[in-house]
PDB file of N, CA and C in Angstrom:
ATOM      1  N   UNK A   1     -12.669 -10.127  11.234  1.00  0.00           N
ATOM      2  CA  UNK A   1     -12.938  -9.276  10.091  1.00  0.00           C
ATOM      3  C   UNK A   1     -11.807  -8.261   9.947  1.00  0.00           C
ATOM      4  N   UNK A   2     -11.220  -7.831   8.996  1.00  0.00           N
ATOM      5  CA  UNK A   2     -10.420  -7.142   8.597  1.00  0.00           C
ATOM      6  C   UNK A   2     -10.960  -5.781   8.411  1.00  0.00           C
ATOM      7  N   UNK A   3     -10.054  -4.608   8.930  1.00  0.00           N
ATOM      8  CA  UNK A   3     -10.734  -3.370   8.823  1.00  0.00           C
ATOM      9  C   UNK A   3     -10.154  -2.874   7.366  1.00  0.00           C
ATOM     10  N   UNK A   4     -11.044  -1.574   7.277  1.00  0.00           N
ATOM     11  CA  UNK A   4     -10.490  -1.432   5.739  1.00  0.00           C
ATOM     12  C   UNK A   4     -10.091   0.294   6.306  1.00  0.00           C
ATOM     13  N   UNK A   5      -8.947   0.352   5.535  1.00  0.00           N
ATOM     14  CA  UNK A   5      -8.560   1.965   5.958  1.00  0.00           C
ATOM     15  C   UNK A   5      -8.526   2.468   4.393  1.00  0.00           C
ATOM     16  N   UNK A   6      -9.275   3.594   3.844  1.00  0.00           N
ATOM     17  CA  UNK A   6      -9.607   4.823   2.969  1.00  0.00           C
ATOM     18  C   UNK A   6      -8.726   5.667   3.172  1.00  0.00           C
ATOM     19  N   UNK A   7      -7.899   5.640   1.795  1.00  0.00           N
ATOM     20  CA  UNK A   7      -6.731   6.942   2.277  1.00  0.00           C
ATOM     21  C   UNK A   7      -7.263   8.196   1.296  1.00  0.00           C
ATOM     22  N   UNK A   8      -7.900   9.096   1.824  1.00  0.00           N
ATOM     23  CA  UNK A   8      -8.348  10.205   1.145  1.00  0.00           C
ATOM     24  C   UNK A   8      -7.421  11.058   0.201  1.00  0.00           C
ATOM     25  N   UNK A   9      -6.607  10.734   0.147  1.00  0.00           N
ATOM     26  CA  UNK A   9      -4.941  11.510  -0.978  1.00  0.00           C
ATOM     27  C   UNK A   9      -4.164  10.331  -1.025  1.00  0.00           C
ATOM     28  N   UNK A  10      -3.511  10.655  -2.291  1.00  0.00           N
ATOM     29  CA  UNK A  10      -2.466   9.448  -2.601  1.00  0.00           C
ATOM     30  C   UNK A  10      -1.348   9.607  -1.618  1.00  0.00           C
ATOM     31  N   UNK A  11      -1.095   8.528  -1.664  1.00  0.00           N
ATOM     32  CA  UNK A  11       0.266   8.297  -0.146  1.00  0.00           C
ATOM     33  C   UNK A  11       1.702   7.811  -1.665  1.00  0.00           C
ATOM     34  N   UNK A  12       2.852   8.680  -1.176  1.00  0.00           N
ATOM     35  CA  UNK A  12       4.195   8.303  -1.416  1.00  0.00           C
ATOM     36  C   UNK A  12       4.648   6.866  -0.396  1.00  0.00           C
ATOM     37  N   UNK A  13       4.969   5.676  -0.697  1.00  0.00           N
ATOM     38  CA  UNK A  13       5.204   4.517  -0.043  1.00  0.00           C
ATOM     39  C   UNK A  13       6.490   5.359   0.577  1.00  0.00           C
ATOM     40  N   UNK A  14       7.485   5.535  -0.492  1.00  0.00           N
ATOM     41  CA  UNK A  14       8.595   6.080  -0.174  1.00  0.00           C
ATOM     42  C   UNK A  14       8.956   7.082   0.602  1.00  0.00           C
ATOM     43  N   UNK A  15       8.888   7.212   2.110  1.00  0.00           N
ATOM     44  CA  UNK A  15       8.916   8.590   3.134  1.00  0.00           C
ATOM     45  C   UNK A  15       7.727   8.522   3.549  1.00  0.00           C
ATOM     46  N   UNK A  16       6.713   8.093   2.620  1.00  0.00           N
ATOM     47  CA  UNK A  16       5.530   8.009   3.332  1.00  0.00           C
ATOM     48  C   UNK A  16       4.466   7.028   4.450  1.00  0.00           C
ATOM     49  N   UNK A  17       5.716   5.925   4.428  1.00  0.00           N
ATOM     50  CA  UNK A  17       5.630   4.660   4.958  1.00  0.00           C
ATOM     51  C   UNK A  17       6.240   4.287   5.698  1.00  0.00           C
ATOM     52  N   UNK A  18       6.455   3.773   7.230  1.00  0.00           N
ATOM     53  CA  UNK A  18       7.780   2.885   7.637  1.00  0.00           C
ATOM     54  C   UNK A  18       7.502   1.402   7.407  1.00  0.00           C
ATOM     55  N   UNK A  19       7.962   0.825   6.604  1.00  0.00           N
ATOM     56  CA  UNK A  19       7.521  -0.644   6.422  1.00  0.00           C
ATOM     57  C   UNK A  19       8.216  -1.686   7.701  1.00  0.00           C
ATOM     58  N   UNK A  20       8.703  -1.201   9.058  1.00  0.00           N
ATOM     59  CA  UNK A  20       8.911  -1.722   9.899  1.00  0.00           C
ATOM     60  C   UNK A  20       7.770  -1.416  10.767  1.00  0.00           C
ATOM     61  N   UNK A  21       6.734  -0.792  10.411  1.00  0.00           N
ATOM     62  CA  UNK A  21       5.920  -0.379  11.143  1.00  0.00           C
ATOM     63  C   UNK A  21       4.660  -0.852  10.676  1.00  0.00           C
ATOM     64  N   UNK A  22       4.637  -0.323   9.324  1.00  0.00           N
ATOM     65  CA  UNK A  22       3.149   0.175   8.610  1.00  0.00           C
ATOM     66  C   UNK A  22       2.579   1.005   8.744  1.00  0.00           C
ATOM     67  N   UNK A  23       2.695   1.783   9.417  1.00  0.00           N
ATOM     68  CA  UNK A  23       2.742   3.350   9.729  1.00  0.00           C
ATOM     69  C   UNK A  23       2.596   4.457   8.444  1.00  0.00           C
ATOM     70  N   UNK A  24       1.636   5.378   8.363  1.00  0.00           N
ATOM     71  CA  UNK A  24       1.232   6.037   7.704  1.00  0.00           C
ATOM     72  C   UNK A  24       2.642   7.196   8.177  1.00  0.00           C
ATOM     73  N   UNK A  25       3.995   8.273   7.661  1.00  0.00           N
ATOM     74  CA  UNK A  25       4.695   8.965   8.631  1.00  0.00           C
ATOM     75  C   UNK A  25       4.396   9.805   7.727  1.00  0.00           C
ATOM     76  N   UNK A  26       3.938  10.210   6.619  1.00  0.00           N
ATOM     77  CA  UNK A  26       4.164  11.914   6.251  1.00  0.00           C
ATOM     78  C   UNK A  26       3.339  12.325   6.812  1.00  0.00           C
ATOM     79  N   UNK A  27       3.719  13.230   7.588  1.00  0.00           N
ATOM     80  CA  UNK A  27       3.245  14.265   8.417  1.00  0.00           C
ATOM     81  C   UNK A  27       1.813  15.102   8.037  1.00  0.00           C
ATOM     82  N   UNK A  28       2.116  15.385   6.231  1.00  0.00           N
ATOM     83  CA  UNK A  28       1.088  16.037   5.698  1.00  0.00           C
ATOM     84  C   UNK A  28      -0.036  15.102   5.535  1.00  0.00           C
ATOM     85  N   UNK A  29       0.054  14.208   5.318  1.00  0.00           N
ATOM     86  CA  UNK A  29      -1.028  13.208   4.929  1.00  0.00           C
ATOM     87  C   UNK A  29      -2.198  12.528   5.778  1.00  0.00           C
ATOM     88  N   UNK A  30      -3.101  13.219   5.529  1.00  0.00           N
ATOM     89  CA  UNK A  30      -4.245  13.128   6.634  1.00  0.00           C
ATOM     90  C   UNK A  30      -4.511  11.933   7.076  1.00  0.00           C
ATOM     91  N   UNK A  31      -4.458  10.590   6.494  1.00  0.00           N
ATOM     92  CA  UNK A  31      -4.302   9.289   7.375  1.00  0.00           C
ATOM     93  C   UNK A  31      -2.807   9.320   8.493  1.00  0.00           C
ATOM     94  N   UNK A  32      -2.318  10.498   8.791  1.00  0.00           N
ATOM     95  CA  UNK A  32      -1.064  10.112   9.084  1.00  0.00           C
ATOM     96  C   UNK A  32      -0.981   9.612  10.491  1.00  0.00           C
ATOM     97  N   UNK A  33      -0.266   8.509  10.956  1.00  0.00           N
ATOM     98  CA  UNK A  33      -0.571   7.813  11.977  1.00  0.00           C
ATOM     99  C   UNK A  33      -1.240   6.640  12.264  1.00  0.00           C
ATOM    100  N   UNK A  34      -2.083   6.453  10.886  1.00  0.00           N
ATOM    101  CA  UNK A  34      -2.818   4.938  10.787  1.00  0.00           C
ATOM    102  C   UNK A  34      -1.575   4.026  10.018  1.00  0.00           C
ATOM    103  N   UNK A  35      -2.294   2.585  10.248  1.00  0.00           N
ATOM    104  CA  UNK A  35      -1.286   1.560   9.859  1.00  0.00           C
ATOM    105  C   UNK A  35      -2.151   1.113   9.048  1.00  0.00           C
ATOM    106  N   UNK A  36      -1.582   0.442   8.036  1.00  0.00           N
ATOM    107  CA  UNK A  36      -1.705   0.052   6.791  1.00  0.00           C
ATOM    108  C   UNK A  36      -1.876  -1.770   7.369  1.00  0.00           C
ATOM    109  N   UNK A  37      -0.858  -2.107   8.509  1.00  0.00           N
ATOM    110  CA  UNK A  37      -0.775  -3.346   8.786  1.00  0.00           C
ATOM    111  C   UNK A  37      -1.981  -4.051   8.875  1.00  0.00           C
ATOM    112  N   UNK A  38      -2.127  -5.406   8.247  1.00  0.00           N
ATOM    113  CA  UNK A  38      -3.362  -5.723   8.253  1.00  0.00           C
ATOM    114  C   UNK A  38      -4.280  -5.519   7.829  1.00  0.00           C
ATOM    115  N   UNK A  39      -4.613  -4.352   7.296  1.00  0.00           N
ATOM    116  CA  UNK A  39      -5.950  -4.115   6.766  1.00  0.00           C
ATOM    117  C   UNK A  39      -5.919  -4.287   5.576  1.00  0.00           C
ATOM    118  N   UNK A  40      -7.554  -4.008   5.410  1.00  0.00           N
ATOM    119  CA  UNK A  40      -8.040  -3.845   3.214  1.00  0.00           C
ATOM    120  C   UNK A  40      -7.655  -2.252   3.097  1.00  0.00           C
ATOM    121  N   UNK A  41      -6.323  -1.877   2.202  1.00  0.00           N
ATOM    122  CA  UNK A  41      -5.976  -0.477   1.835  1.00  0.00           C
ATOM    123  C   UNK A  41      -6.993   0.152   0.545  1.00  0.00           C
ATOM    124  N   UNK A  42      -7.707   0.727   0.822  1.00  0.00           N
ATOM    125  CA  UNK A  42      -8.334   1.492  -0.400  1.00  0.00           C
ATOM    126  C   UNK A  42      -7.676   3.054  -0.792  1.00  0.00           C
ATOM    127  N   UNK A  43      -7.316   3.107  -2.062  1.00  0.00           N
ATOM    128  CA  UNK A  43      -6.961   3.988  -2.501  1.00  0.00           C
ATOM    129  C   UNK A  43      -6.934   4.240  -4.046  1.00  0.00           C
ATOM    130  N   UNK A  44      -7.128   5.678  -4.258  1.00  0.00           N
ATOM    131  CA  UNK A  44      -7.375   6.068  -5.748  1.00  0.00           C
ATOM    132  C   UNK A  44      -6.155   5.911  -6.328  1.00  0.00           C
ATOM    133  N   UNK A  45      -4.860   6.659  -5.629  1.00  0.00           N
ATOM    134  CA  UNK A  45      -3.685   6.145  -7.079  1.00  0.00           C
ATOM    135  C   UNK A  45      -2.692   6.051  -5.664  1.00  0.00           C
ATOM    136  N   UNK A  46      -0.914   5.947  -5.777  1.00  0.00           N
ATOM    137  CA  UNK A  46       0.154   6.579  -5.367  1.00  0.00           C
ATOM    138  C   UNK A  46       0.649   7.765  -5.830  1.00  0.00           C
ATOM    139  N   UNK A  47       1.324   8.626  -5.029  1.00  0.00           N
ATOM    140  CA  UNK A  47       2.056   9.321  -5.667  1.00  0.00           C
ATOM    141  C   UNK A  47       3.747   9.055  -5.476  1.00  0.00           C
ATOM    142  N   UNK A  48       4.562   9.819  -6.348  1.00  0.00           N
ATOM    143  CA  UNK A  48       5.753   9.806  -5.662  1.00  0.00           C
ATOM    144  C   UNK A  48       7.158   8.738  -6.275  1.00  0.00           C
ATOM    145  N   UNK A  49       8.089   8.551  -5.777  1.00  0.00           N
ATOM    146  CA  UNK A  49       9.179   7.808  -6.093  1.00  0.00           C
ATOM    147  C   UNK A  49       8.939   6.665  -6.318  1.00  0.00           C
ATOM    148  N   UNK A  50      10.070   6.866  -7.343  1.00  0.00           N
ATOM    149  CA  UNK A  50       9.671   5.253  -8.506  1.00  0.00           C
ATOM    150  C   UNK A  50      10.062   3.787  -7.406  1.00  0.00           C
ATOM    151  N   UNK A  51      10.959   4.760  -6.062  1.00  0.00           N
ATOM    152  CA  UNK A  51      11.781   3.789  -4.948  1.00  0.00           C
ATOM    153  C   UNK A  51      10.248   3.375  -4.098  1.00  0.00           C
ATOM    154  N   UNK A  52       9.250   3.842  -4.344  1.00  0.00           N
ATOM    155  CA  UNK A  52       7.727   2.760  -3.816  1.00  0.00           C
ATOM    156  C   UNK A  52       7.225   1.758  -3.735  1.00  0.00           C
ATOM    157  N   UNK A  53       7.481   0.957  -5.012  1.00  0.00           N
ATOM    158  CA  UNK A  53       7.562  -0.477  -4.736  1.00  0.00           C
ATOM    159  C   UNK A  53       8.051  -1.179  -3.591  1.00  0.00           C
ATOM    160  N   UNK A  54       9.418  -0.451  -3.803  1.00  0.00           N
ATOM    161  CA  UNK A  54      10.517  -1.341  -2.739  1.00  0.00           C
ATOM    162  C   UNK A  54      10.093  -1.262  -1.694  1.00  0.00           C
ATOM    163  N   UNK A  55       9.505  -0.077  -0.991  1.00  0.00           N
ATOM    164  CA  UNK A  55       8.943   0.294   0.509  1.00  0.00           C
ATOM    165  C   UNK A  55       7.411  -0.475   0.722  1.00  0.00           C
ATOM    166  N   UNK A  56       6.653  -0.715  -0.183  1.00  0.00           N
ATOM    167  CA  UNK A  56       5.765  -1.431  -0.275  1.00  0.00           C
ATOM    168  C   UNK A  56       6.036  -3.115   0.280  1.00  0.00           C
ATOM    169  N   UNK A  57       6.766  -2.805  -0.740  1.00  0.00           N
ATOM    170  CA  UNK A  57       7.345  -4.944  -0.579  1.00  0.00           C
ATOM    171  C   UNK A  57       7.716  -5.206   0.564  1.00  0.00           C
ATOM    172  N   UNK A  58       8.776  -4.005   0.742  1.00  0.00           N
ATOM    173  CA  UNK A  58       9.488  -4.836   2.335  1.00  0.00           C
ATOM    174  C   UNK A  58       8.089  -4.473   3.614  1.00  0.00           C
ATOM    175  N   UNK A  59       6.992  -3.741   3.482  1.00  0.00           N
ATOM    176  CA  UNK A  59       6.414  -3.679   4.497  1.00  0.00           C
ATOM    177  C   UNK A  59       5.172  -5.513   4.604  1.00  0.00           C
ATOM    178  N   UNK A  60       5.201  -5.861   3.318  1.00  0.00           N
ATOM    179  CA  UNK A  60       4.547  -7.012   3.041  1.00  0.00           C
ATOM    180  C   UNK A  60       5.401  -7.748   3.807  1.00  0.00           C
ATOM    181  N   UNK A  61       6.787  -7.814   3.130  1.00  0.00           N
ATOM    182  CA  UNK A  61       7.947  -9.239   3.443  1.00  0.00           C
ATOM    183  C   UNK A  61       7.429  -9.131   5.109  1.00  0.00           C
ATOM    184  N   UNK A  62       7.963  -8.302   5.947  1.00  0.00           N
ATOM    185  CA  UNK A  62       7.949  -7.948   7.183  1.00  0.00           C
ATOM    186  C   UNK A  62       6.241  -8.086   7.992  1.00  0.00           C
ATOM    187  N   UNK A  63       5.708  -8.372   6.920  1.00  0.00           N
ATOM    188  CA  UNK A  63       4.032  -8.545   7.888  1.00  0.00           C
ATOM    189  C   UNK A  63       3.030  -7.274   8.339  1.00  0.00           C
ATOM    190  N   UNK A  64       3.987  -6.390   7.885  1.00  0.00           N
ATOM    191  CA  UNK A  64       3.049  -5.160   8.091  1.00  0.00           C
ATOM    192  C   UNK A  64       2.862  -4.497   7.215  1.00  0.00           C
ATOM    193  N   UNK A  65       1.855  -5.230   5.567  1.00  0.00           N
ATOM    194  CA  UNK A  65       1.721  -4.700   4.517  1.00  0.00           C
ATOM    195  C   UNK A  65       0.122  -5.052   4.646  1.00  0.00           C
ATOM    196  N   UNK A  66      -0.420  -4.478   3.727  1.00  0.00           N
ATOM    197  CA  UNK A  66      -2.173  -4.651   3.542  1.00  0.00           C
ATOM    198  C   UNK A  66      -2.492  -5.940   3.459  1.00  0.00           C
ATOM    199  N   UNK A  67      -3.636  -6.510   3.490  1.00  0.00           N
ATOM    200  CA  UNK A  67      -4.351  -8.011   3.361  1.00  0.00           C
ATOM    201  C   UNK A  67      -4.437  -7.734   1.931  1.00  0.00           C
ATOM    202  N   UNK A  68      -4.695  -6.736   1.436  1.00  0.00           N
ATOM    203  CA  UNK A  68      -5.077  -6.129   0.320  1.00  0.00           C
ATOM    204  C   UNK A  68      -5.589  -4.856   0.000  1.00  0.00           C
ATOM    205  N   UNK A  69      -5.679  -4.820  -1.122  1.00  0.00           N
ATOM    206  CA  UNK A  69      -5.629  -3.553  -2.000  1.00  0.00           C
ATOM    207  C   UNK A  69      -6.882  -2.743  -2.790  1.00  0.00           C
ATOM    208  N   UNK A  70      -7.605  -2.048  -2.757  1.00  0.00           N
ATOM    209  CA  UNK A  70      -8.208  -1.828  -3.921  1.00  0.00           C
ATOM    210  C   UNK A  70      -8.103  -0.149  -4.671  1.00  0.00           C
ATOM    211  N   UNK A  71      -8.247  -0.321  -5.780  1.00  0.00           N
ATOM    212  CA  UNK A  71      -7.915   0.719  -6.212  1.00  0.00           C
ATOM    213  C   UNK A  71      -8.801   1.565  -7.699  1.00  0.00           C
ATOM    214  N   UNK A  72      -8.853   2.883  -7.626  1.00  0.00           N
ATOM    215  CA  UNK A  72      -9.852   3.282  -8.383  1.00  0.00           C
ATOM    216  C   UNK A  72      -9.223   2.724 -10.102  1.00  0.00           C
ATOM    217  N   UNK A  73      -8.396   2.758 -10.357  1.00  0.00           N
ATOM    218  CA  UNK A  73      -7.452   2.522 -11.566  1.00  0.00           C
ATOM    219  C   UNK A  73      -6.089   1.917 -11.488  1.00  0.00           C
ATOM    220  N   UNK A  74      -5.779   1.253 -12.369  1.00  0.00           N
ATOM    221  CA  UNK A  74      -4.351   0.419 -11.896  1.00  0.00           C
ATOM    222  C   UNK A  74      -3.246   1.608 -11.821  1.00  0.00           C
ATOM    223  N   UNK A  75      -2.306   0.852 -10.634  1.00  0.00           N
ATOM    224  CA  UNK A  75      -0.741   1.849 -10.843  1.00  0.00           C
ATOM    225  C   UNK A  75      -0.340   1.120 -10.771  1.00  0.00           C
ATOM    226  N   UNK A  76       0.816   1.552 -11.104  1.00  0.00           N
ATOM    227  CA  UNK A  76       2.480   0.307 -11.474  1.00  0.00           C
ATOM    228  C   UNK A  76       3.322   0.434 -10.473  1.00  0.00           C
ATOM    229  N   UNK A  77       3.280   1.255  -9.355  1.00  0.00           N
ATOM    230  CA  UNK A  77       3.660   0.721  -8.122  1.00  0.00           C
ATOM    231  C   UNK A  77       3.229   0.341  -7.064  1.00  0.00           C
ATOM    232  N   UNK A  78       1.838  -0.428  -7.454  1.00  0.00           N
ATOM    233  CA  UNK A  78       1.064  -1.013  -6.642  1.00  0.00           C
ATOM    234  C   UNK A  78       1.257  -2.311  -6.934  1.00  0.00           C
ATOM    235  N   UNK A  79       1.254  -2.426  -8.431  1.00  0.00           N
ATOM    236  CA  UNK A  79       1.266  -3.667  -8.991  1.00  0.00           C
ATOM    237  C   UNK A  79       2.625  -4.430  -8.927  1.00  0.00           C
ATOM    238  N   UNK A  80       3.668  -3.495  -9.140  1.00  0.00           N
ATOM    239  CA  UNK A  80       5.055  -4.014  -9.555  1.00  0.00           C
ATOM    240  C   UNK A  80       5.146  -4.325  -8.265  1.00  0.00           C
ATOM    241  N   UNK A  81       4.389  -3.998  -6.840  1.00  0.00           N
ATOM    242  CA  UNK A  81       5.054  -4.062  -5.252  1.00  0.00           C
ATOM    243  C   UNK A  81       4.550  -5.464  -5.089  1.00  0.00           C
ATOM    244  N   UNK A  82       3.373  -5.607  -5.362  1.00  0.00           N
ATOM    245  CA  UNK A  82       2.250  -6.881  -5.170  1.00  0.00           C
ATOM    246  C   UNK A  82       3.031  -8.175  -6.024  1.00  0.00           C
ATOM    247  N   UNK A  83       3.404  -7.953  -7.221  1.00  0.00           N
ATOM    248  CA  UNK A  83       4.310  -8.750  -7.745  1.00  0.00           C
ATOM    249  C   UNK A  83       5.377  -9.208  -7.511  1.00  0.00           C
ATOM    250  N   UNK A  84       6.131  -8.479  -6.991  1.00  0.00           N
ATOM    251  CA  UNK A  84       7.404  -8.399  -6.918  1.00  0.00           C
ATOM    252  C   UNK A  84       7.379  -9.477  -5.050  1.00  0.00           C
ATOM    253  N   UNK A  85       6.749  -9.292  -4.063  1.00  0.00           N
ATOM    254  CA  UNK A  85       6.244 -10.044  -2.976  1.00  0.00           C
ATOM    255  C   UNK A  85       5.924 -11.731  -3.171  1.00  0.00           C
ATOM    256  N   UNK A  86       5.039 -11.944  -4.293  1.00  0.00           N
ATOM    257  CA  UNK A  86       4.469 -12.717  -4.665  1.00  0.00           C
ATOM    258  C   UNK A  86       5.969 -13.560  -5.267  1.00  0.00           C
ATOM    259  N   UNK A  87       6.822 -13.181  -6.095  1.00  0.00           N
ATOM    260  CA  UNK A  87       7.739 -13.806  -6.908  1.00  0.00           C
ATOM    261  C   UNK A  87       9.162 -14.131  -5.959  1.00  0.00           C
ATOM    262  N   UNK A  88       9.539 -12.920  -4.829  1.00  0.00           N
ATOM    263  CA  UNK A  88      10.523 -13.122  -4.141  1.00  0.00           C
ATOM    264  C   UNK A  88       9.970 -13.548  -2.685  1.00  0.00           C
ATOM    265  N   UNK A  89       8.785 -13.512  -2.149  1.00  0.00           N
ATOM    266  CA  UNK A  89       9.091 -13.968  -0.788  1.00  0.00           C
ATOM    267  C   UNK A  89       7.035 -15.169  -0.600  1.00  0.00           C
ATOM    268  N   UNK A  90       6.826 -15.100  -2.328  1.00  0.00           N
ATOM    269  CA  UNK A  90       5.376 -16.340  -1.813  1.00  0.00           C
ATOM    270  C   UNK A  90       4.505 -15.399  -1.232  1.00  0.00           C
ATOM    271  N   UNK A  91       4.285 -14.260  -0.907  1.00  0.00           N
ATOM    272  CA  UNK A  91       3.222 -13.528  -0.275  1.00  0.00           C
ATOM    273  C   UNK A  91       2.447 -13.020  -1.368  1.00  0.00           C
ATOM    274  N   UNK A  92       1.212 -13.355  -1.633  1.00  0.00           N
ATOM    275  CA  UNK A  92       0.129 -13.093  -2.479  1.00  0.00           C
ATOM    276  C   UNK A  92      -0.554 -11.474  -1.772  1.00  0.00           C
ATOM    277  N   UNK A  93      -0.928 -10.343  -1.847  1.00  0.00           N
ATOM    278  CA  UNK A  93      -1.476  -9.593  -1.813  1.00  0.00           C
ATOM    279  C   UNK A  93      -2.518  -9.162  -3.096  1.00  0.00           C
ATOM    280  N   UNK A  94      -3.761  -9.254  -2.618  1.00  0.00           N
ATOM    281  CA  UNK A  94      -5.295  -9.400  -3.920  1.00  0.00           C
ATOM    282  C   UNK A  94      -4.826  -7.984  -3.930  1.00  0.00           C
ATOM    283  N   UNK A  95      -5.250  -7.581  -5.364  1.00  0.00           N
ATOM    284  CA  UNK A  95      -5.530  -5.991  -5.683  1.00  0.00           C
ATOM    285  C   UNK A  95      -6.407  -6.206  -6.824  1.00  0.00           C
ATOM    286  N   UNK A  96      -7.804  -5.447  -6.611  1.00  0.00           N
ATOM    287  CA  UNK A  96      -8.855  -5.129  -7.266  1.00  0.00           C
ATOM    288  C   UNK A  96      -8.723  -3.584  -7.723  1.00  0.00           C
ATOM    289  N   UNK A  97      -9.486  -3.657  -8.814  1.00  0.00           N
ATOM    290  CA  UNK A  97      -9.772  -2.138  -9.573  1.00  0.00           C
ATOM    291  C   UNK A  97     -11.089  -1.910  -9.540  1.00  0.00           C
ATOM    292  N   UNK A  98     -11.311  -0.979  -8.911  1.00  0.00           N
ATOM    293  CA  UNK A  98     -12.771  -0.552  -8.984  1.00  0.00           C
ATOM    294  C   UNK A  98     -12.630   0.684  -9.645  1.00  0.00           C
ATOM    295  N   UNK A  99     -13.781   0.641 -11.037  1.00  0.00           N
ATOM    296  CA  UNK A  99     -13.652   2.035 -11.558  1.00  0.00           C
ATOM    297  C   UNK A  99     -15.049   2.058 -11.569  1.00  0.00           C
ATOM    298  N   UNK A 100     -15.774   3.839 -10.742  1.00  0.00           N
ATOM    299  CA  UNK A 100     -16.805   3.759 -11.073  1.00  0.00           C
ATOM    300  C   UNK A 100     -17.575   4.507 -12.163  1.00  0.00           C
ATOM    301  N   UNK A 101     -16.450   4.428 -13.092  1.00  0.00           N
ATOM    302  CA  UNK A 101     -17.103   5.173 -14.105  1.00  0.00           C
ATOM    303  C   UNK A 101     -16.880   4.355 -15.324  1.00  0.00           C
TER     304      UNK A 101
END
């Protein structure tokens, strides 16, 4: 079974990620220290540099990106990261929208 990690604040991929790791590293960010590797990532949005995708993707390419995704509303550097995986390296990552309103 796959664990699911809840990131209570939006995470910057960019600084906020080592995608050699999966590693949660901003310091401020109260998941900080959990890995993203492997698990179902739930989260309400990203914040941060448009350079997020890219840190996203390469933590997928590299194996230490989410099983998947869900999210309160779509973002475009969730999507453009999930895409962009899928088109250059065949790695499918699911991302659902859950809105509960």
């Amino acid at each position: 079974m796959v664990s699911e990690l809840r990131l209570t604040q939006p995470l910057s991929f960019w600084g906020g990620l080592d995608p050699k790791t999966g590693m949660i590293v901003d310091r401020h960010h109260p998941q900080y220290g959990e890995s993203i590797a492997g698990r179902s990532l739930v989260m309400a949005r990203t914040r941060g540099s448009t350079s997020s995708p890219g840190t996203l993707v390469e933590a997928i390419r590299l194996g230490n990106g989410p099983t998947d995704i869900t999210l309160l509303r779509p973002d475009l550097t969730v999507m453009a990261a999930v895409k962009v995986a899928k088109l250059l390296y065949s790695i499918e990552v699911d991302v659902r929208i859950h809105n509960d309103g």
